[in-house]
C-alpha atoms as a PDB file:
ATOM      1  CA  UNK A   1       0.000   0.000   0.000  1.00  0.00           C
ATOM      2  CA  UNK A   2       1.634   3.190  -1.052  1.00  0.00           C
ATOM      3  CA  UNK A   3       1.470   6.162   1.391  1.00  0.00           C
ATOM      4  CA  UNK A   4      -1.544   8.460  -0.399  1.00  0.00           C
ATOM      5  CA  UNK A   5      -3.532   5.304   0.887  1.00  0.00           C
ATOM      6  CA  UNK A   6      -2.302   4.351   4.103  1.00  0.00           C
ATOM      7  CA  UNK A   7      -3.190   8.161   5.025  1.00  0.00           C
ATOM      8  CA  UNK A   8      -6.693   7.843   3.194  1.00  0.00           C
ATOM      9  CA  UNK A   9      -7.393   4.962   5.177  1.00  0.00           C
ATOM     10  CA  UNK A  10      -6.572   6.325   8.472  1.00  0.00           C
ATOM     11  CA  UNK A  11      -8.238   9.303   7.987  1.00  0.00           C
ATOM     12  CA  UNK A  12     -11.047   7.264   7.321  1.00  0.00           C
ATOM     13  CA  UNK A  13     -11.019   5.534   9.963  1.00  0.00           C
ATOM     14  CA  UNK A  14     -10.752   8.299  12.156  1.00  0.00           C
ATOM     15  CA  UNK A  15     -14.332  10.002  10.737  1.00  0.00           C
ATOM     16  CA  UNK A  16     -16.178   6.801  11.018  1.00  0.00           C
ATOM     17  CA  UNK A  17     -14.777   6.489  15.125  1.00  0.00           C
ATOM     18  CA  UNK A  18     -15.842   9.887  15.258  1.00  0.00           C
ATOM     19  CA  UNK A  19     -19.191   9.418  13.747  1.00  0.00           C
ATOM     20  CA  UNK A  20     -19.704   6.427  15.567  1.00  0.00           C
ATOM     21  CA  UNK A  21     -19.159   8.376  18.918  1.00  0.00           C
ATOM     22  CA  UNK A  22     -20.969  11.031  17.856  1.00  0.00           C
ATOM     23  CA  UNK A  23     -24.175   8.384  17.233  1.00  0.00           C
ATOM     24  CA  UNK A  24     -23.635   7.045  21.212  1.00  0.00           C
ATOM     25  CA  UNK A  25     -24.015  10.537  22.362  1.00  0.00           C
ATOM     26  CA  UNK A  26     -27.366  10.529  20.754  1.00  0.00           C
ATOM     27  CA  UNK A  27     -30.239  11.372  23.051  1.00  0.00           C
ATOM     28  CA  UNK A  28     -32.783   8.399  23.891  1.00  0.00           C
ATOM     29  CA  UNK A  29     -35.209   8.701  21.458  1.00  0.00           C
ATOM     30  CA  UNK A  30     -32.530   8.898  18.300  1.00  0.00           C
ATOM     31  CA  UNK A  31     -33.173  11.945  17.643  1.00  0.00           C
ATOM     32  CA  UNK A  32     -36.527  12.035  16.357  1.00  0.00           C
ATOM     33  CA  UNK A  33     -38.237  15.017  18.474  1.00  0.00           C
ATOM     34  CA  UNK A  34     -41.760  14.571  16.767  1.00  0.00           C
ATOM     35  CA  UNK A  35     -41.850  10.340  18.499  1.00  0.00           C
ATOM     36  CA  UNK A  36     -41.082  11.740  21.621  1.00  0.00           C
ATOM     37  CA  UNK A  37     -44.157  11.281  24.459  1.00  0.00           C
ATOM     38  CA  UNK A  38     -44.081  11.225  28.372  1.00  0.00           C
ATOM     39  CA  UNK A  39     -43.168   7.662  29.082  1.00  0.00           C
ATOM     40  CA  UNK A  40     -39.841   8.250  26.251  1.00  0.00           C
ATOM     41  CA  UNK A  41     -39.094  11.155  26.824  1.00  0.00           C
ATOM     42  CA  UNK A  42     -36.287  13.329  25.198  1.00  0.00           C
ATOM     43  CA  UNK A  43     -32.731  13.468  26.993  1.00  0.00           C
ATOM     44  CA  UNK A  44     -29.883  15.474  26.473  1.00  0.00           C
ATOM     45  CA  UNK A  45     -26.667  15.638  27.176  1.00  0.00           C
ATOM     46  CA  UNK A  46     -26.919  16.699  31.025  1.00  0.00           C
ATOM     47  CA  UNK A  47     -29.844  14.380  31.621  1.00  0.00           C
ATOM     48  CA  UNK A  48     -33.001  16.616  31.302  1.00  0.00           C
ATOM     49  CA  UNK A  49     -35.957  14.944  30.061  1.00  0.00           C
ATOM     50  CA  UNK A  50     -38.444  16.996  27.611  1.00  0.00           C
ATOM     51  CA  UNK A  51     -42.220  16.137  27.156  1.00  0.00           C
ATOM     52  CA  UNK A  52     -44.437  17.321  24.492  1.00  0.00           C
ATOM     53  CA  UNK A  53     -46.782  19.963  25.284  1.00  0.00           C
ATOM     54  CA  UNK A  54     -50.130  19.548  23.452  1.00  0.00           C
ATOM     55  CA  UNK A  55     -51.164  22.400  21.053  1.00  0.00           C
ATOM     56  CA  UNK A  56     -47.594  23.739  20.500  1.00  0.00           C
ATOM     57  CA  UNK A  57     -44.403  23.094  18.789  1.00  0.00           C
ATOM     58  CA  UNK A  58     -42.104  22.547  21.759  1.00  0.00           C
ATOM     59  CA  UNK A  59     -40.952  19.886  23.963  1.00  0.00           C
ATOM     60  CA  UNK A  60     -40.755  21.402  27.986  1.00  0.00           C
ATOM     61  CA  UNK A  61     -37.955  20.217  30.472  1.00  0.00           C
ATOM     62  CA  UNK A  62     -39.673  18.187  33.170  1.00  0.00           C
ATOM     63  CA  UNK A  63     -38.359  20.097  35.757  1.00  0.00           C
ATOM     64  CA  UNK A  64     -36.686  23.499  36.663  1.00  0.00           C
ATOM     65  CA  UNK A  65     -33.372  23.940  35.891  1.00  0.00           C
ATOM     66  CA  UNK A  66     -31.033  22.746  38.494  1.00  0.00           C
ATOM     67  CA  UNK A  67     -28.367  24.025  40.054  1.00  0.00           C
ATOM     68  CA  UNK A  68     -25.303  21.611  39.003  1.00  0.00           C
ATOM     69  CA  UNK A  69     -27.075  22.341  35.484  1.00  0.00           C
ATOM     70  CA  UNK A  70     -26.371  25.785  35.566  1.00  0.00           C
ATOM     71  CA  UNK A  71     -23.044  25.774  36.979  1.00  0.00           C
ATOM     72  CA  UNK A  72     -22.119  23.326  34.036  1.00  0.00           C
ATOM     73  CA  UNK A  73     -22.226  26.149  31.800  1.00  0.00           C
ATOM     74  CA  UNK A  74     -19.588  27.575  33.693  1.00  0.00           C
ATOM     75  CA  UNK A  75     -21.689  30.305  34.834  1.00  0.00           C
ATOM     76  CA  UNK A  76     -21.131  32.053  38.100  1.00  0.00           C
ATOM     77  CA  UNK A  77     -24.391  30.910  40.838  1.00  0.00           C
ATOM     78  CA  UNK A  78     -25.118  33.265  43.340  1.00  0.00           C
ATOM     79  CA  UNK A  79     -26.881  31.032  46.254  1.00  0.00           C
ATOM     80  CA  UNK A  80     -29.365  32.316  48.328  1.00  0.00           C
ATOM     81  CA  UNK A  81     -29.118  32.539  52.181  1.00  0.00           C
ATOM     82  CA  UNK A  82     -30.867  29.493  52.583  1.00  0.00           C
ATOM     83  CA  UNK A  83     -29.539  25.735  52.392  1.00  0.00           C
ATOM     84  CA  UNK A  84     -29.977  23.694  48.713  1.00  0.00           C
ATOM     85  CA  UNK A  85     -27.968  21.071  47.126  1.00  0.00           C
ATOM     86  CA  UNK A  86     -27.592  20.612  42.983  1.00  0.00           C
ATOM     87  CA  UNK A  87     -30.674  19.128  42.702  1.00  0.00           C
ATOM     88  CA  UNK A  88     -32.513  22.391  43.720  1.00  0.00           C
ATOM     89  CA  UNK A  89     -33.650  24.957  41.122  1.00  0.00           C
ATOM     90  CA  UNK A  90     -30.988  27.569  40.468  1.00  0.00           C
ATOM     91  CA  UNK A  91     -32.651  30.706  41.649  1.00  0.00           C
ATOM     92  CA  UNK A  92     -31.351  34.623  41.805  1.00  0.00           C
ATOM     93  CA  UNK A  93     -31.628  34.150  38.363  1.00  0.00           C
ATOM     94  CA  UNK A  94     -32.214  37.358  36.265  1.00  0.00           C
ATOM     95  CA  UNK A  95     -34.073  37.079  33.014  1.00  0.00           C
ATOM     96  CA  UNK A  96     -30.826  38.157  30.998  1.00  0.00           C
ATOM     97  CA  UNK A  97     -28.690  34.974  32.455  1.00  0.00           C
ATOM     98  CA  UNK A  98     -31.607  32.543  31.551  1.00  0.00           C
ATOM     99  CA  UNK A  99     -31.452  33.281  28.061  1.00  0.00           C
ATOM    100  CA  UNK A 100     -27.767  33.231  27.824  1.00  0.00           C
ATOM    101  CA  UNK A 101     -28.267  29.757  29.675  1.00  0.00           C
ATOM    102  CA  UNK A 102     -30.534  28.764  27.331  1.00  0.00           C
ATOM    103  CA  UNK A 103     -28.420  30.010  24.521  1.00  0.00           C
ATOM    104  CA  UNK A 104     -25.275  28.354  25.937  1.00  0.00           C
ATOM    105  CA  UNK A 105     -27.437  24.751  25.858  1.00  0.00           C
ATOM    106  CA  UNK A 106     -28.353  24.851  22.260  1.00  0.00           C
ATOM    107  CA  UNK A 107     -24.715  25.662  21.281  1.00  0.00           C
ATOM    108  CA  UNK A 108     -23.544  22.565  23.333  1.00  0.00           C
ATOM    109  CA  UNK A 109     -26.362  20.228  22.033  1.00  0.00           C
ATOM    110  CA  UNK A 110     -26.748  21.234  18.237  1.00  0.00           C
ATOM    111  CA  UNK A 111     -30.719  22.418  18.602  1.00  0.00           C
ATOM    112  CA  UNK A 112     -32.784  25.357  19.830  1.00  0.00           C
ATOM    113  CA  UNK A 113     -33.424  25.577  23.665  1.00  0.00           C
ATOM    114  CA  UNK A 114     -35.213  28.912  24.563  1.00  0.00           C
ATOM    115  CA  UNK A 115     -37.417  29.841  27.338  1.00  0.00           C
ATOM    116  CA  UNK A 116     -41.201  29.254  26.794  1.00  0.00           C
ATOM    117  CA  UNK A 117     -43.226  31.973  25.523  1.00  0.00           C
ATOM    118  CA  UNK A 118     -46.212  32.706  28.420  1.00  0.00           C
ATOM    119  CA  UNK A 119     -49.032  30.909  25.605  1.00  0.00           C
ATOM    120  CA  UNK A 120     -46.757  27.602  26.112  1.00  0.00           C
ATOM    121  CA  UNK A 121     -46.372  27.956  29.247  1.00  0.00           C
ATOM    122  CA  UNK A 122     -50.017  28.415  29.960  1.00  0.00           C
ATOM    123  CA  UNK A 123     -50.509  25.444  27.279  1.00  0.00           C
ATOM    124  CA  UNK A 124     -48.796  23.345  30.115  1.00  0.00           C
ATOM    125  CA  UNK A 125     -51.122  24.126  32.488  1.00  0.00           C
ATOM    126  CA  UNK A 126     -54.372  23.345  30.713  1.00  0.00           C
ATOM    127  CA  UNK A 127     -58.039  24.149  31.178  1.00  0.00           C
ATOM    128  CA  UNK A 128     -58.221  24.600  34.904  1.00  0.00           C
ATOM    129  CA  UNK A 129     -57.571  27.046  37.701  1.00  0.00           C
ATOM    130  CA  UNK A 130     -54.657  25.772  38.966  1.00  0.00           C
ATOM    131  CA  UNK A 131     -51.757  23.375  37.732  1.00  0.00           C
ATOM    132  CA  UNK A 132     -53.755  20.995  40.015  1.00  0.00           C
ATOM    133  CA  UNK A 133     -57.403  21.474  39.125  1.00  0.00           C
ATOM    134  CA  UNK A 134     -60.241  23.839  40.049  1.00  0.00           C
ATOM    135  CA  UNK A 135     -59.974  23.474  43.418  1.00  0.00           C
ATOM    136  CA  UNK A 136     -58.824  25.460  46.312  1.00  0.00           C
ATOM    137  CA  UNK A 137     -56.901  24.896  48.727  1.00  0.00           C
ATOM    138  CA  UNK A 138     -54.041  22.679  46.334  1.00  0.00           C
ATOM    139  CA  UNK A 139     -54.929  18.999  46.287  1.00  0.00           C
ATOM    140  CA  UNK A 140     -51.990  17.035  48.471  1.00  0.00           C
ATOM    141  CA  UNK A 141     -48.290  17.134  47.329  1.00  0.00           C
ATOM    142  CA  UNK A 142     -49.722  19.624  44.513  1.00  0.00           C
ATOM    143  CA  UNK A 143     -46.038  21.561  44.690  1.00  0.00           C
ATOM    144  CA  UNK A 144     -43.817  23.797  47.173  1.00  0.00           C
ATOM    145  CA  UNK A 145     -46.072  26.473  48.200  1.00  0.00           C
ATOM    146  CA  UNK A 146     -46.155  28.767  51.472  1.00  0.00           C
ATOM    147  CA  UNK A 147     -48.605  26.156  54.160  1.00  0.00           C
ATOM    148  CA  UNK A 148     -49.018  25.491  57.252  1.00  0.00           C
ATOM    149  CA  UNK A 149     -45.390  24.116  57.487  1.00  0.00           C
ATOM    150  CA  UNK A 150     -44.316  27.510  58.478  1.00  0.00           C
ATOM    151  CA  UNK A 151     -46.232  27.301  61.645  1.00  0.00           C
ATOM    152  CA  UNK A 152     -43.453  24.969  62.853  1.00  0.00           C
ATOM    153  CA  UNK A 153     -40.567  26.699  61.312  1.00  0.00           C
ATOM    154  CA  UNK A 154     -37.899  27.871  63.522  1.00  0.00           C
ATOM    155  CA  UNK A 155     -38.536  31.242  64.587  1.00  0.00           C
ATOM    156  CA  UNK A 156     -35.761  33.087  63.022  1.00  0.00           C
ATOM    157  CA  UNK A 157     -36.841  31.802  59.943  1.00  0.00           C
ATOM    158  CA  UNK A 158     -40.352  32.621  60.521  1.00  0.00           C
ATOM    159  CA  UNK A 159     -39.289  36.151  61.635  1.00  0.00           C
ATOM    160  CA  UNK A 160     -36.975  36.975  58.560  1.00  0.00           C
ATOM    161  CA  UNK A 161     -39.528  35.746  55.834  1.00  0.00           C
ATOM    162  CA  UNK A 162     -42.199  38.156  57.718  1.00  0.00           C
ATOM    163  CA  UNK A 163     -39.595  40.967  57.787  1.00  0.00           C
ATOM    164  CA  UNK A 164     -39.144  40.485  54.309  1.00  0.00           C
ATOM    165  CA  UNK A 165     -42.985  40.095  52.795  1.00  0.00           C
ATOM    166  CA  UNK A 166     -43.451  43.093  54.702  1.00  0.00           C
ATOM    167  CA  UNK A 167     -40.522  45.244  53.584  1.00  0.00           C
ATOM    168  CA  UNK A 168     -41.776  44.659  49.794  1.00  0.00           C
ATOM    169  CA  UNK A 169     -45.753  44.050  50.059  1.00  0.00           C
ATOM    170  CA  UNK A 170     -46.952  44.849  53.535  1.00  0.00           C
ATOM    171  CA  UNK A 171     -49.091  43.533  55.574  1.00  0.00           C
ATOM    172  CA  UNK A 172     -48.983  39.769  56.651  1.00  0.00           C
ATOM    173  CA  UNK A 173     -47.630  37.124  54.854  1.00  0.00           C
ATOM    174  CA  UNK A 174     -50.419  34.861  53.718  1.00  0.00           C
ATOM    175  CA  UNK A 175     -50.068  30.751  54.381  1.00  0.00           C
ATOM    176  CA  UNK A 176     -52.581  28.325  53.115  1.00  0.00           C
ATOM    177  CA  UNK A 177     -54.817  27.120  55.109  1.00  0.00           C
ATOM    178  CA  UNK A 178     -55.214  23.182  55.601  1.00  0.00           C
ATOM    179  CA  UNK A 179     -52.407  23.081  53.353  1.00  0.00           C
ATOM    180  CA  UNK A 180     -49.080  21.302  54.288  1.00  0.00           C
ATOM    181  CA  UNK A 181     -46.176  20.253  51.471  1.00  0.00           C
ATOM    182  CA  UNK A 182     -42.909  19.789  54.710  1.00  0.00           C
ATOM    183  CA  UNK A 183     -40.770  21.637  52.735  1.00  0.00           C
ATOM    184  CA  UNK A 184     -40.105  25.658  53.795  1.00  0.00           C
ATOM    185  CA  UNK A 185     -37.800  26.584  51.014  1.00  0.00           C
ATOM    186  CA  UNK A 186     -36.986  25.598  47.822  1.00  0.00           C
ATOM    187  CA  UNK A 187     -37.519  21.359  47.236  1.00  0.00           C
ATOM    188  CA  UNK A 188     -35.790  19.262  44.665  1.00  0.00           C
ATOM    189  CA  UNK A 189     -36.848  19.763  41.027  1.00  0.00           C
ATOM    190  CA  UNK A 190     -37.723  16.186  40.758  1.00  0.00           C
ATOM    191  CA  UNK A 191     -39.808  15.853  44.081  1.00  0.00           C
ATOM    192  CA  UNK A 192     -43.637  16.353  44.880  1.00  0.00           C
ATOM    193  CA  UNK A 193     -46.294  15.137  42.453  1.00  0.00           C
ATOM    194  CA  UNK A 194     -45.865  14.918  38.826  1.00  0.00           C
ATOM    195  CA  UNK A 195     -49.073  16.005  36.558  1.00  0.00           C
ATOM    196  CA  UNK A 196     -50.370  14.975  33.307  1.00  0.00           C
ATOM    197  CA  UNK A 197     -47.778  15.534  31.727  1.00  0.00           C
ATOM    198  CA  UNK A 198     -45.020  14.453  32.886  1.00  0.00           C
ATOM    199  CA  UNK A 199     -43.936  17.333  34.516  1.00  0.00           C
ATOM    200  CA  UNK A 200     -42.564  18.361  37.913  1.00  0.00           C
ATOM    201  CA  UNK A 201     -43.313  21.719  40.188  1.00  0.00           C
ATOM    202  CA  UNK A 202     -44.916  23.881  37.210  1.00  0.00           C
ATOM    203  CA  UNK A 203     -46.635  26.035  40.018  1.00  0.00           C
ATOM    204  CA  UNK A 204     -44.991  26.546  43.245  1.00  0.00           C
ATOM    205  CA  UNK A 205     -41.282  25.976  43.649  1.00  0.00           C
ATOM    206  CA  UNK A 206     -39.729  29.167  42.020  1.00  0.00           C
ATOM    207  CA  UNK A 207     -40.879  31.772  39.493  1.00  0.00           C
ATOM    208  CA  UNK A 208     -40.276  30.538  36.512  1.00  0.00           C
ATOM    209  CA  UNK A 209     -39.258  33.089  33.222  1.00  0.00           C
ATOM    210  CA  UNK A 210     -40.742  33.420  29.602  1.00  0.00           C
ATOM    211  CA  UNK A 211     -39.855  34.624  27.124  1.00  0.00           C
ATOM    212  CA  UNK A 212     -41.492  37.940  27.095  1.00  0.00           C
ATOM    213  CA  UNK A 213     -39.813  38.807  30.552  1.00  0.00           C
ATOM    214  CA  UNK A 214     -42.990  37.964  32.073  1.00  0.00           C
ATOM    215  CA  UNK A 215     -43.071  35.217  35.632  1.00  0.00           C
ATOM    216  CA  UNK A 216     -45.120  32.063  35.692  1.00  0.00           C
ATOM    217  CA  UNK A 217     -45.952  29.550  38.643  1.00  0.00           C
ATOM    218  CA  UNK A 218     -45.655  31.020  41.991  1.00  0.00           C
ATOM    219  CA  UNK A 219     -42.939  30.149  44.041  1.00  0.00           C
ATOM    220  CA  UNK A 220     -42.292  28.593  48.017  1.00  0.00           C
ATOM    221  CA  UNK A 221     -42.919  32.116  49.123  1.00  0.00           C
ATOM    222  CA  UNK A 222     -46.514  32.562  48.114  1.00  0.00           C
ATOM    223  CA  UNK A 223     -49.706  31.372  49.785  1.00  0.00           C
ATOM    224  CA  UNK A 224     -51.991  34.023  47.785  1.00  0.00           C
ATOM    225  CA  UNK A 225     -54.879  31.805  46.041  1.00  0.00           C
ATOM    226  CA  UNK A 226     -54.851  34.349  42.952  1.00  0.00           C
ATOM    227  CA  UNK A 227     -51.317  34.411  42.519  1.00  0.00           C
ATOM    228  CA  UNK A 228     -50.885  31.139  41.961  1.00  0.00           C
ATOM    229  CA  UNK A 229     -53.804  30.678  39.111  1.00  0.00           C
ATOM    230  CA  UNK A 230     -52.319  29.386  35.600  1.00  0.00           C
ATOM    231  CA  UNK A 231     -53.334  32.498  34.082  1.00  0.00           C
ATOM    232  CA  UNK A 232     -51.431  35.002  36.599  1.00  0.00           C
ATOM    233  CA  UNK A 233     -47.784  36.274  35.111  1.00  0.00           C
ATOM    234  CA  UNK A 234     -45.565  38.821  37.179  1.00  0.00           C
ATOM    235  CA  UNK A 235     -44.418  41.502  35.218  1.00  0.00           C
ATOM    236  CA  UNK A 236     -41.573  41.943  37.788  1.00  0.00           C
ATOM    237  CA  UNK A 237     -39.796  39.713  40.423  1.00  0.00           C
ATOM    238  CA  UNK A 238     -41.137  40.831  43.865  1.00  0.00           C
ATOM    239  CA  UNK A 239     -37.862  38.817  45.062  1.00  0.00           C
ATOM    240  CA  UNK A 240     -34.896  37.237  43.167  1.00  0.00           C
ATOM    241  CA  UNK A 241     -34.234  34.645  45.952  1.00  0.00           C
ATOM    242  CA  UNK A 242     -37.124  32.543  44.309  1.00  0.00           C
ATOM    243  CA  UNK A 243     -36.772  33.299  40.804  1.00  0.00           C
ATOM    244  CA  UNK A 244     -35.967  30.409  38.238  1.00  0.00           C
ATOM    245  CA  UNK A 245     -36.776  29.410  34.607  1.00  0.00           C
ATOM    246  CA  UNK A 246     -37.337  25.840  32.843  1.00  0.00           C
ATOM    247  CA  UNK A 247     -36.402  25.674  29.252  1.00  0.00           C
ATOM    248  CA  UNK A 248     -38.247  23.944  26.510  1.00  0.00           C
ATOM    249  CA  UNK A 249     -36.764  22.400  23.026  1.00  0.00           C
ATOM    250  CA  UNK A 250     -38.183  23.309  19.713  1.00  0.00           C
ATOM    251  CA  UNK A 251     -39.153  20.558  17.787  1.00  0.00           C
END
């Protein structure tokens, strides 16, 4: 074999070792976005499953974004004052730095990652009231809202999340009554009930931003019946301690 063909040959070989790795990194369903459905879903690279969302074009994480997910973009996370661990939802998180998350993502994985627009977002939610039906107060395990929990929480806790609902609303801070979810600040993204869809902690939890700047969901902080309807969006963040986003996929 002369030498023109001993270096076609390895450089041959060396594209098909590449294309074969490149076919192992493949997500779980191959690639094909449009066969994706709740029981196989869509997984990338950093192990976040994506569900279809009826009447739209876009596949939605399953959960908030994490924290060890948003320090793998090499971003710098500003933690709040209370305890969480990676599998929390990254909060503190300003509108600008979940884009450029987002943006980061689709770089890494070859498609389009944005934040949902508010109609997909509300899209997720469906018909009803709430996430979890018509109903009021939230049917058990429903997500990480402001309960009862709170009566029991140590008192310096109690005090400083009084202090602070005060210092920006006034008044009392509202709990829900008969309501109880155990957890006082944020909860794993993958805990609590999982609706119709497949999906984890759309209401309650943290904020979660769209695209049009607007806030969706409600967050651990709030017990207020109206602010945590599917329709309600926050034009601003009242905190950023409890501000997050989820991404969705474009199909």
């Amino acid at each position: 074999m002369n030498m023109y063909w001993k270096i076609h040959v390895t450089l041959l070989g060396a594209i098909c070792a590449s294309l074969t790795l490149t076919q192992c990194q493949q997500p779980s369903d191959g690639g094909r976005l449009s066969e994706v459905t709740r029981e196989n879903p869509h997984i990338n690279s950093l192990g976040m499953k994506f569900v279809p969302i009826p009447g739209t074009h876009i596949l939605m994480c399953t959960t908030e974004t994490r924290v060890a997910e948003f320090q793998a973009a090499g971003f710098t996370y500003n933690p709040p004052w209370y305890p969480q661990g990676g599998n929390h939802p990254a909060v503190n998180i300003q509108w600008s730095e979940a884009k450029n998350w987002c943006a980061w993502l689709s770089k890494k994985e070859g498609r389009t990652y944005r934040l949902p627009t508010e109609q997909e977002w509300n899209a997720a939610t469906g018909p009803f009231s709430y996430t979890w039906g018509d109903n009021w107060p939230p049917a058990y395990k429903a997500g990480n809202f402001a309960g009862q929990e709170w009566r029991t929480a140590p008192a310096v806790d109690l005090q400083q999340m009084k202090e602070l609902w005060k210092s920006k609303v006034g008044g009392q801070w509202s709990l829900i009554k008969d309501y109880h979810d155990y957890q006082l600040y944020t909860a794993e993204v993958s805990s609590g009930q999982v609706d119709g869809l497949g999906l984890h902690h759309l209401s309650g939890n943290v904020w979660e931003w769209c695209e049009s700047q607007v806030l969706k969901g409600g967050s651990w902080v709030d017990g207020d019946r109206e602010v945590l309807k599917s329709r309600y969006a926050a034009s601003r963040p009242l905190y950023d301690f409890d501000n997050g986003f989820r991404c969705v996929l474009v199909k």
